[in-house]
PDB file of N, CA and C in Angstrom:
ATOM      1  N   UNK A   1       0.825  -1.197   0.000  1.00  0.00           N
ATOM      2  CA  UNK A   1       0.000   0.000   0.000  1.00  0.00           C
ATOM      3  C   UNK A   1       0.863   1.252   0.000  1.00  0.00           C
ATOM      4  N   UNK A   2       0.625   2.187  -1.262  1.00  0.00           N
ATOM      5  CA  UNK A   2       1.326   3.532  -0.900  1.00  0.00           C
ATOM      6  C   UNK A   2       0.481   4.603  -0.187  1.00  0.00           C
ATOM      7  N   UNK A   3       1.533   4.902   0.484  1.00  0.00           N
ATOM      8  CA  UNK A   3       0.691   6.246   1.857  1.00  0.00           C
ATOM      9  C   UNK A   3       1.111   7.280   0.709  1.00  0.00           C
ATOM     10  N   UNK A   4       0.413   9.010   1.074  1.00  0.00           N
ATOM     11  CA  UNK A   4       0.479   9.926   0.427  1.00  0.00           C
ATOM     12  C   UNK A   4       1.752  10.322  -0.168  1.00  0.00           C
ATOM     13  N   UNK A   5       2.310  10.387   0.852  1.00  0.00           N
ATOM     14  CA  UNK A   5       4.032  10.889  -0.278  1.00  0.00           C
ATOM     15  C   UNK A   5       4.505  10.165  -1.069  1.00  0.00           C
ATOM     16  N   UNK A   6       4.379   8.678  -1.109  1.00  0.00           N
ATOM     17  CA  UNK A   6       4.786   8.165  -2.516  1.00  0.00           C
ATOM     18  C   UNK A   6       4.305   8.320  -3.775  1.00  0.00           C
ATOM     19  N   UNK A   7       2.677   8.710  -3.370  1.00  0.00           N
ATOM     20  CA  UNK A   7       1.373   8.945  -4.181  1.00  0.00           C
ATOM     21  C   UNK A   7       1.761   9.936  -5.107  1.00  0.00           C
ATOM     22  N   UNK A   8       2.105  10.762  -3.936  1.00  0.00           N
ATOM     23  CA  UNK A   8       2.556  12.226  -4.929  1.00  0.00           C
ATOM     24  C   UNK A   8       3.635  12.229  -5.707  1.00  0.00           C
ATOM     25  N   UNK A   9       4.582  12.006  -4.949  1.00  0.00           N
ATOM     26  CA  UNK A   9       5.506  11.425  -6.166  1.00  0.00           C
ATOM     27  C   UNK A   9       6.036  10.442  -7.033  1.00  0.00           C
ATOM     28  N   UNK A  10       4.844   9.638  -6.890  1.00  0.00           N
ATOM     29  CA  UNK A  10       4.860   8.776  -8.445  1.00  0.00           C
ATOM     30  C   UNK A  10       3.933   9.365  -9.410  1.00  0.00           C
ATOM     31  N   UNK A  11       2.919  10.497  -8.925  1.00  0.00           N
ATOM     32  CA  UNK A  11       2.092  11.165  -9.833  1.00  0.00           C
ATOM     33  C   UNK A  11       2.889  12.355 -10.228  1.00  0.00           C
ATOM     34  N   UNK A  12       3.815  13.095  -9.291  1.00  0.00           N
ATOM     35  CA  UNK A  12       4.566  14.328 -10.086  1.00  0.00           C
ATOM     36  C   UNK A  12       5.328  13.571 -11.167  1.00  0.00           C
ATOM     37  N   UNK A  13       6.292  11.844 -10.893  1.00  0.00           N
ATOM     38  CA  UNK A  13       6.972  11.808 -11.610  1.00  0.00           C
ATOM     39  C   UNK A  13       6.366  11.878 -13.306  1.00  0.00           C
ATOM     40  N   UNK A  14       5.195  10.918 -12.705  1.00  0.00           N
ATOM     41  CA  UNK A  14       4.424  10.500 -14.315  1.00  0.00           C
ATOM     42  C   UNK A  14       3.735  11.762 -14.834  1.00  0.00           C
ATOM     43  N   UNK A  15       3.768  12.881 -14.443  1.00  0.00           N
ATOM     44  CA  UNK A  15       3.347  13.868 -14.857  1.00  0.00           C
ATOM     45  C   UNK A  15       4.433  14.953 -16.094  1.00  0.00           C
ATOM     46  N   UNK A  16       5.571  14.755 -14.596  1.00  0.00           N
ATOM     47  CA  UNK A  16       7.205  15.165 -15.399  1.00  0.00           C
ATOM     48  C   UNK A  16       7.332  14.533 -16.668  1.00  0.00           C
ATOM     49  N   UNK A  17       6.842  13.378 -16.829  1.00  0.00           N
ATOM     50  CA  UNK A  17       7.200  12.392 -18.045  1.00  0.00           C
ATOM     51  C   UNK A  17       6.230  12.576 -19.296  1.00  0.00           C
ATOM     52  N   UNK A  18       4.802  13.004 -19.381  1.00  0.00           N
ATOM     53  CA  UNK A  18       4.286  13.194 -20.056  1.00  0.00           C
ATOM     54  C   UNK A  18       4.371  14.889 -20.520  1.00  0.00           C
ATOM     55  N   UNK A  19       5.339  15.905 -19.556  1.00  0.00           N
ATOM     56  CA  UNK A  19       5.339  17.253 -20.424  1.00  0.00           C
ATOM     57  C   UNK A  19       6.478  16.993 -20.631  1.00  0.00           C
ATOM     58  N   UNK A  20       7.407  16.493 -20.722  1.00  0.00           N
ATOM     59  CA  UNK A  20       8.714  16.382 -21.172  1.00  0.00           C
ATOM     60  C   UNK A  20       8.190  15.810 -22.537  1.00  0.00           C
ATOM     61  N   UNK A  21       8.069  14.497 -22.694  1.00  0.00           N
ATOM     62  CA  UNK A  21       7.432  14.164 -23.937  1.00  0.00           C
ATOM     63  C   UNK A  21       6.847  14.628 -24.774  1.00  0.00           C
ATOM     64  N   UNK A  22       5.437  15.135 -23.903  1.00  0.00           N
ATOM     65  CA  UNK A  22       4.574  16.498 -24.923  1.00  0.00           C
ATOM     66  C   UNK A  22       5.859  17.521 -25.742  1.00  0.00           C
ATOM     67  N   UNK A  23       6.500  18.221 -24.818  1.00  0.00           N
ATOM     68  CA  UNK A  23       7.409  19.642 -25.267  1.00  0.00           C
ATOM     69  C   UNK A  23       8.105  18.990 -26.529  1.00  0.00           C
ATOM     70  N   UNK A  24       8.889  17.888 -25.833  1.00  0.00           N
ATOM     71  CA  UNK A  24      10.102  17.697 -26.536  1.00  0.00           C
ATOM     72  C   UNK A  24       9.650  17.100 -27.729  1.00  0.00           C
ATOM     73  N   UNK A  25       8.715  16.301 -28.064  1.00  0.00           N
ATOM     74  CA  UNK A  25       7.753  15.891 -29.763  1.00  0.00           C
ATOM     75  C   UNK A  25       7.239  16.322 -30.381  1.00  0.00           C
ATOM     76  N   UNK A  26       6.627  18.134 -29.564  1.00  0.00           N
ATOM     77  CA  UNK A  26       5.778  18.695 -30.006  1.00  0.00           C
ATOM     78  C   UNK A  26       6.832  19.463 -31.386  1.00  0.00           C
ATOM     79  N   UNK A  27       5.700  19.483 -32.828  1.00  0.00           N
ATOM     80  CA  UNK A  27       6.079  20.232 -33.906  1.00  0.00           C
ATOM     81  C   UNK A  27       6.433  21.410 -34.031  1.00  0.00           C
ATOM     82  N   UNK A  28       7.583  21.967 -34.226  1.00  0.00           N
ATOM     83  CA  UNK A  28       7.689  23.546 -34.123  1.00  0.00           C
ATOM     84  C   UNK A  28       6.554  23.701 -35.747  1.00  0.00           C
ATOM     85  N   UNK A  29       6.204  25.329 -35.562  1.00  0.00           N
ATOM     86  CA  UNK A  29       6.002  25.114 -36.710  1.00  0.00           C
ATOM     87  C   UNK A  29       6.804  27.521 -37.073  1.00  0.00           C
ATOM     88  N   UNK A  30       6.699  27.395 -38.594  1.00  0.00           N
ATOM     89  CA  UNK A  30       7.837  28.209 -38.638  1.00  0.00           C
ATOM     90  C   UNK A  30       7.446  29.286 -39.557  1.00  0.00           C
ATOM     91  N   UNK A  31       6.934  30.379 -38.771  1.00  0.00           N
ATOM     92  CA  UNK A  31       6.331  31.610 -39.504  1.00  0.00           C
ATOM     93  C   UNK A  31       7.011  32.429 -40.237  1.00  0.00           C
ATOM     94  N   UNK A  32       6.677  32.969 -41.468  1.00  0.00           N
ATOM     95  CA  UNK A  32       7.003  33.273 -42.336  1.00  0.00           C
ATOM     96  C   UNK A  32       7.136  35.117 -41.661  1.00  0.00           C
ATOM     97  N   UNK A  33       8.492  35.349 -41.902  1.00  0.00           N
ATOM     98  CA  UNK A  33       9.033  36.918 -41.275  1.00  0.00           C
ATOM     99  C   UNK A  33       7.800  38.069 -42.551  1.00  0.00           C
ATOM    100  N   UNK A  34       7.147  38.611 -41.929  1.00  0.00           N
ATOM    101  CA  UNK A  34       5.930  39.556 -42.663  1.00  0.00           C
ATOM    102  C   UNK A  34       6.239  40.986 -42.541  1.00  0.00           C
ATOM    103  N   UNK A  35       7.755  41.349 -41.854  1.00  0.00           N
ATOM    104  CA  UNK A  35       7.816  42.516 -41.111  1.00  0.00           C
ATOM    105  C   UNK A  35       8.187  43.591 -42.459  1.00  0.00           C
ATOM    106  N   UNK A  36       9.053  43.056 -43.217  1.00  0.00           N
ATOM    107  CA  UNK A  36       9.277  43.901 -44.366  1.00  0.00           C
ATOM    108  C   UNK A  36       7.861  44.246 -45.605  1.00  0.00           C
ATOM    109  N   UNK A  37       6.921  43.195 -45.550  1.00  0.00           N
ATOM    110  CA  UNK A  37       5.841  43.365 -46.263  1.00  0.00           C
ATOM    111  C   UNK A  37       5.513  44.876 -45.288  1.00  0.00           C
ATOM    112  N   UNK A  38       5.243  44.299 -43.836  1.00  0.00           N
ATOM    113  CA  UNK A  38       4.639  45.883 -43.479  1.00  0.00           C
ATOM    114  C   UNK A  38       5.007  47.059 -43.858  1.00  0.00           C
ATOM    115  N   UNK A  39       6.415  47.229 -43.062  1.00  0.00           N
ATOM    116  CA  UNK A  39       7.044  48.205 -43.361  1.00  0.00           C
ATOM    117  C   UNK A  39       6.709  49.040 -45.048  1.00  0.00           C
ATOM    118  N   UNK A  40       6.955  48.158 -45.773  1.00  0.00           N
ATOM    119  CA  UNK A  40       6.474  48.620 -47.175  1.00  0.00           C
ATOM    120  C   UNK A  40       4.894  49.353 -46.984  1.00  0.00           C
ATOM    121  N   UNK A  41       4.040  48.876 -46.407  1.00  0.00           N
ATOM    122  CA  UNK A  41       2.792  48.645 -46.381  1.00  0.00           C
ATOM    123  C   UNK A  41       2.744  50.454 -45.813  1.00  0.00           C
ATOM    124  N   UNK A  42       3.507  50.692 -44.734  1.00  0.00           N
ATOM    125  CA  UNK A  42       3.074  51.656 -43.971  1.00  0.00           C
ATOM    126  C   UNK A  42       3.933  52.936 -43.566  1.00  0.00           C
ATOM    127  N   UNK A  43       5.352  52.612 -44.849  1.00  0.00           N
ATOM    128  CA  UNK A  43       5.983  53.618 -45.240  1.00  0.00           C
ATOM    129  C   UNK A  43       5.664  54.093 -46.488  1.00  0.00           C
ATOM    130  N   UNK A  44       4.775  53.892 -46.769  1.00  0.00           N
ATOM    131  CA  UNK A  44       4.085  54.153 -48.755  1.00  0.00           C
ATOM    132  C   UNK A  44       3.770  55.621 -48.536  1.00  0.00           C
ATOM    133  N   UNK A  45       4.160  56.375 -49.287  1.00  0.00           N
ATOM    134  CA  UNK A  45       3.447  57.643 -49.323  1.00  0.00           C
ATOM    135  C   UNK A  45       2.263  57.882 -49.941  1.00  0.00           C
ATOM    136  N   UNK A  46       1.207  57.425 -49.567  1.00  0.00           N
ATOM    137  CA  UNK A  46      -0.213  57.560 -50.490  1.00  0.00           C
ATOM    138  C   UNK A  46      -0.880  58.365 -50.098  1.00  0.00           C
ATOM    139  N   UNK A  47      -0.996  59.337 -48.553  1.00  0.00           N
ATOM    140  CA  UNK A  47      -1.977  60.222 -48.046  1.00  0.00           C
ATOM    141  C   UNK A  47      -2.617  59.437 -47.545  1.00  0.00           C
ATOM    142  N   UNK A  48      -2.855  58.175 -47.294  1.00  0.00           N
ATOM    143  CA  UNK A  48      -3.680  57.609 -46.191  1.00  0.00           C
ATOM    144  C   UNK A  48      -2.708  57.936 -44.886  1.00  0.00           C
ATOM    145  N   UNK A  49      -3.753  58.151 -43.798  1.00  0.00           N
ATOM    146  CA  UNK A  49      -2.970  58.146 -42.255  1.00  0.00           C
ATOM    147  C   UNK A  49      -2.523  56.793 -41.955  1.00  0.00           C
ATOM    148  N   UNK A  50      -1.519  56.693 -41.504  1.00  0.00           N
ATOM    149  CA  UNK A  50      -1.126  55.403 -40.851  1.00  0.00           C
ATOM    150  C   UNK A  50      -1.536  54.639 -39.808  1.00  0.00           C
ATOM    151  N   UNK A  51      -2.700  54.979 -39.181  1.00  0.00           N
ATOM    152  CA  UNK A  51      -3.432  54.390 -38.280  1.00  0.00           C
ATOM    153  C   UNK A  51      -4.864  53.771 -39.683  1.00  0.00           C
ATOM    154  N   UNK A  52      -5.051  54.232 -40.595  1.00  0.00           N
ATOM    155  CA  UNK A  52      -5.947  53.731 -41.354  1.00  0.00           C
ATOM    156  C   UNK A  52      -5.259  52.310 -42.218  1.00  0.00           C
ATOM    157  N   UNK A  53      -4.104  52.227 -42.535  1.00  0.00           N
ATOM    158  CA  UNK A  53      -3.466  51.487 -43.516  1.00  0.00           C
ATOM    159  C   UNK A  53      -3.098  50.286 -43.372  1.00  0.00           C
ATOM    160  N   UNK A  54      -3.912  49.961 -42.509  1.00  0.00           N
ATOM    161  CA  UNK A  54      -4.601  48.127 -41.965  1.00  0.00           C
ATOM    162  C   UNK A  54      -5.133  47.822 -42.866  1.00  0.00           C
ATOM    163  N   UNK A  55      -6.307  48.566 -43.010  1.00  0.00           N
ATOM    164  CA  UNK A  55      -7.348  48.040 -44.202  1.00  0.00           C
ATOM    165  C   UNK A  55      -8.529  48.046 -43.452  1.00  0.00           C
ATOM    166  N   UNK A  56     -10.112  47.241 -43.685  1.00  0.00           N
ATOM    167  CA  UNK A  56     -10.624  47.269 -43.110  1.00  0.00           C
ATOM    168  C   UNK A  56     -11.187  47.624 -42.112  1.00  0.00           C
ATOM    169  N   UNK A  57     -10.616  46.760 -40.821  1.00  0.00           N
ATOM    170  CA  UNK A  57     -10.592  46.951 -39.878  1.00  0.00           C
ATOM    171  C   UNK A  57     -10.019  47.803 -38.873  1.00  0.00           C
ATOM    172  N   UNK A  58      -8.776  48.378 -39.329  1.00  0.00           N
ATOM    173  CA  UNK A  58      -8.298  49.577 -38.821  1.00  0.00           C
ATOM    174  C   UNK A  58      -9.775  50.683 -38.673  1.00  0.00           C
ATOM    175  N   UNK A  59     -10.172  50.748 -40.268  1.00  0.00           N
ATOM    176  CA  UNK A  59     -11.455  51.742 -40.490  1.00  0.00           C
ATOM    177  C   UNK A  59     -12.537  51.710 -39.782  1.00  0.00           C
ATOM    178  N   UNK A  60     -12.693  50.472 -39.504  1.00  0.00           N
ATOM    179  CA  UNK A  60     -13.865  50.080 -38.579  1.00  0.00           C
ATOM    180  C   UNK A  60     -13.594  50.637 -36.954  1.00  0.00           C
ATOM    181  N   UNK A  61     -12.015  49.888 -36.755  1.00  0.00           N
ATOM    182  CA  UNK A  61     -12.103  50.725 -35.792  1.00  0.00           C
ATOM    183  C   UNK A  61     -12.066  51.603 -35.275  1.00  0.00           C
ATOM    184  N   UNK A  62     -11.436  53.007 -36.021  1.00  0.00           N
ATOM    185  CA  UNK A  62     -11.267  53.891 -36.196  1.00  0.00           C
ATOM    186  C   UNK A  62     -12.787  54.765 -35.842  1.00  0.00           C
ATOM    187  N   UNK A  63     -13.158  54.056 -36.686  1.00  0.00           N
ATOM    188  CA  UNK A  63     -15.181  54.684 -36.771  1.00  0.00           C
ATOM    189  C   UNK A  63     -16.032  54.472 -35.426  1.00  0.00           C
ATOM    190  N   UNK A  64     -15.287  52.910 -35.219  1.00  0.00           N
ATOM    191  CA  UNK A  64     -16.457  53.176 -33.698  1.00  0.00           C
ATOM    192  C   UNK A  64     -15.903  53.690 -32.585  1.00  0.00           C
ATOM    193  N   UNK A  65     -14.020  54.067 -32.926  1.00  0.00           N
ATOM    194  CA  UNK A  65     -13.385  54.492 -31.875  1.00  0.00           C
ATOM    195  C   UNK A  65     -13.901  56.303 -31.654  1.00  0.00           C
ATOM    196  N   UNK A  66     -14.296  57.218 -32.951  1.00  0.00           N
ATOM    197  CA  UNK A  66     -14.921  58.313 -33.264  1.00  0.00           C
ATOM    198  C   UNK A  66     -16.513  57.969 -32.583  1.00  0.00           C
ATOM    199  N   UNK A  67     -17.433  57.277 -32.857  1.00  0.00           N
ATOM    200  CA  UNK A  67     -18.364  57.384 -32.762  1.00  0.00           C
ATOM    201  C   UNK A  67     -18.592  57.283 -30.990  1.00  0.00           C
ATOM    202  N   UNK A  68     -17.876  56.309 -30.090  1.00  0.00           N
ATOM    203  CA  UNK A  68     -18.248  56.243 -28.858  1.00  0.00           C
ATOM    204  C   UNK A  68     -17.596  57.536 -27.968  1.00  0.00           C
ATOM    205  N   UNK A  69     -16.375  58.081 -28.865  1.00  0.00           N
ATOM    206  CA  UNK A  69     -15.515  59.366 -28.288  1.00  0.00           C
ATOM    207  C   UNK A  69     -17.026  60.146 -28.267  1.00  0.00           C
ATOM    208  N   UNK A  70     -17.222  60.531 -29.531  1.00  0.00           N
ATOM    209  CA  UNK A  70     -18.167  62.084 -29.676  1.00  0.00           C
ATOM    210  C   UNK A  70     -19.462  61.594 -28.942  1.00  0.00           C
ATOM    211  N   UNK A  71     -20.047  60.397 -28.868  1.00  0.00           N
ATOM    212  CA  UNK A  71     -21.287  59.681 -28.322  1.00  0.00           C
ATOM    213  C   UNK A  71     -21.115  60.158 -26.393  1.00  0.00           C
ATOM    214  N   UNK A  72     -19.796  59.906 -25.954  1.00  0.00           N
ATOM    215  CA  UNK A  72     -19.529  60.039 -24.450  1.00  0.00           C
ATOM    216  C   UNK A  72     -19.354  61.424 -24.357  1.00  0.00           C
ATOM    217  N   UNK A  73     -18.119  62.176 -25.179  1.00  0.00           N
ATOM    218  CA  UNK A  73     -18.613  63.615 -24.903  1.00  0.00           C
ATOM    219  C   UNK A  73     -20.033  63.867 -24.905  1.00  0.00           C
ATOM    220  N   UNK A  74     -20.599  64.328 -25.657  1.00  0.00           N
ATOM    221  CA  UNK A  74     -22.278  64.674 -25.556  1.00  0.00           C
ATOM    222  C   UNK A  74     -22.670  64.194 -24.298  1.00  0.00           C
ATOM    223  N   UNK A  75     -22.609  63.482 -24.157  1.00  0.00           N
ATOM    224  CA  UNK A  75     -23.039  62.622 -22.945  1.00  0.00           C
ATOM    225  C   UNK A  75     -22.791  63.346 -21.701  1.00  0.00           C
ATOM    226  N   UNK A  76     -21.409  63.311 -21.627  1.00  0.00           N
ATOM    227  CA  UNK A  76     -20.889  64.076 -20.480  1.00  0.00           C
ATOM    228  C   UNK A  76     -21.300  65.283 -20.151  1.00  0.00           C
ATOM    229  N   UNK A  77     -21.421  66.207 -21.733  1.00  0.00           N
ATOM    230  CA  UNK A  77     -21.661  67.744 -21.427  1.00  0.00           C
ATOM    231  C   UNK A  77     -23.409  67.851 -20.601  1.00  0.00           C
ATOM    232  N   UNK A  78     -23.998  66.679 -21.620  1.00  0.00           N
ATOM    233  CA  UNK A  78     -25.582  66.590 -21.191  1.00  0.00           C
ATOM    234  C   UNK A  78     -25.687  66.253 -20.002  1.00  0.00           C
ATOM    235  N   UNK A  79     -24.953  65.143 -19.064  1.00  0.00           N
ATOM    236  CA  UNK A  79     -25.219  65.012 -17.607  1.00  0.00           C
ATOM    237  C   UNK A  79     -24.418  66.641 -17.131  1.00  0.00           C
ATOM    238  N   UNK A  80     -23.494  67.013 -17.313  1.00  0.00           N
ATOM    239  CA  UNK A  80     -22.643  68.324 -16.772  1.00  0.00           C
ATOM    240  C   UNK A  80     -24.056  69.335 -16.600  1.00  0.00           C
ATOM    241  N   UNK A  81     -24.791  69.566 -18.083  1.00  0.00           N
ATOM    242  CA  UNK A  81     -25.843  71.116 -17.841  1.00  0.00           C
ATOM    243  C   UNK A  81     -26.443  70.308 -16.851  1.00  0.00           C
ATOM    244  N   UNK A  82     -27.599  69.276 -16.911  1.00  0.00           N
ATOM    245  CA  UNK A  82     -28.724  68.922 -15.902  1.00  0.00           C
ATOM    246  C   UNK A  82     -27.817  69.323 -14.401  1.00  0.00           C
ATOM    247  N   UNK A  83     -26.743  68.808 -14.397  1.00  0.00           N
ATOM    248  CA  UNK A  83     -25.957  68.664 -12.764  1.00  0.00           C
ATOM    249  C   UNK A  83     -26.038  70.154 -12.156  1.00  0.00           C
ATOM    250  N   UNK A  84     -25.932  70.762 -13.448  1.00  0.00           N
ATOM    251  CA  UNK A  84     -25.919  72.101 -12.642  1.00  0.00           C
ATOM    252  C   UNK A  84     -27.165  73.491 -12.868  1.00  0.00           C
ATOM    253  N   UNK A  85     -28.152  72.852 -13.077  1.00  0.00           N
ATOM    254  CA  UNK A  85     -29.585  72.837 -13.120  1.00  0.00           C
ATOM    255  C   UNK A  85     -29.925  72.896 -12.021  1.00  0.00           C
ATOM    256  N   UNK A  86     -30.859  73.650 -10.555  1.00  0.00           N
ATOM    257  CA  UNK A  86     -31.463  72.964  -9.703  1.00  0.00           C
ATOM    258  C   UNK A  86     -32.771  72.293 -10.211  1.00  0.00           C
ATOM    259  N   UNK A  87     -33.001  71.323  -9.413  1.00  0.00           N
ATOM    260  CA  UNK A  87     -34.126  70.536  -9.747  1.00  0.00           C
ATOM    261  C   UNK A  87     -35.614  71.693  -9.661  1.00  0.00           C
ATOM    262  N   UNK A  88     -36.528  71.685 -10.129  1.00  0.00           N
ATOM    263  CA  UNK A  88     -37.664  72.187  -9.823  1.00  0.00           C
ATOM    264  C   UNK A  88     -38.720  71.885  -8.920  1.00  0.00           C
ATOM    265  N   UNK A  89     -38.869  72.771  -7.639  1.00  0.00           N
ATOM    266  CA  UNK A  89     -39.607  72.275  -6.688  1.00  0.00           C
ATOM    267  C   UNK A  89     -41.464  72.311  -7.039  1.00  0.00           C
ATOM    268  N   UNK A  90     -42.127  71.410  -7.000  1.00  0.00           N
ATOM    269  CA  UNK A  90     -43.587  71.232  -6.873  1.00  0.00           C
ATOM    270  C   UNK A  90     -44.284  72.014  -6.040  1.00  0.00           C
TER     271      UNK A  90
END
């Protein structure tokens, strides 16, 4: 019969043994360097801003990053007048 401490360490060992295995079999796999495509991409002189020249999604975000800015100002100024409004007594 094993009492707890052997328990544990015949389960750390067999544990040690299956990430060693995992790591050491696991496939590297080997990404293709994209950094000079960018660079090209976002040293271009075309008149686009360089926060736009993602594509897409830059634009997108760009748009809802504008739309929730000017959406919260308003917002703010509109709670600011009421705040300094007194309420109207009945």
């Amino acid at each position: 019969p094993l009492w707890n401490g052997d328990r544990r360490h015949f389960l750390f060992q067999a544990l040690r043994q299956i990430a060693q295995r995992t790591i050491s079999t696991a496939s590297r796999r080997h990404f293709e360097n994209k950094v000079p495509e960018k660079q090209k991409l976002f040293q271009q002189d075309d008149g686009i801003p360089v926060h736009l020249k993602g594509g897409v999604a830059d634009a997108l975000l760009y748009r809802i990053t504008m739309v929730l800015t000017v959406g919260g100002t308003a917002y703010a100024i509109y709670q600011l007048a009421m705040a300094s409004f007194p309420k109207k007594q009945d």
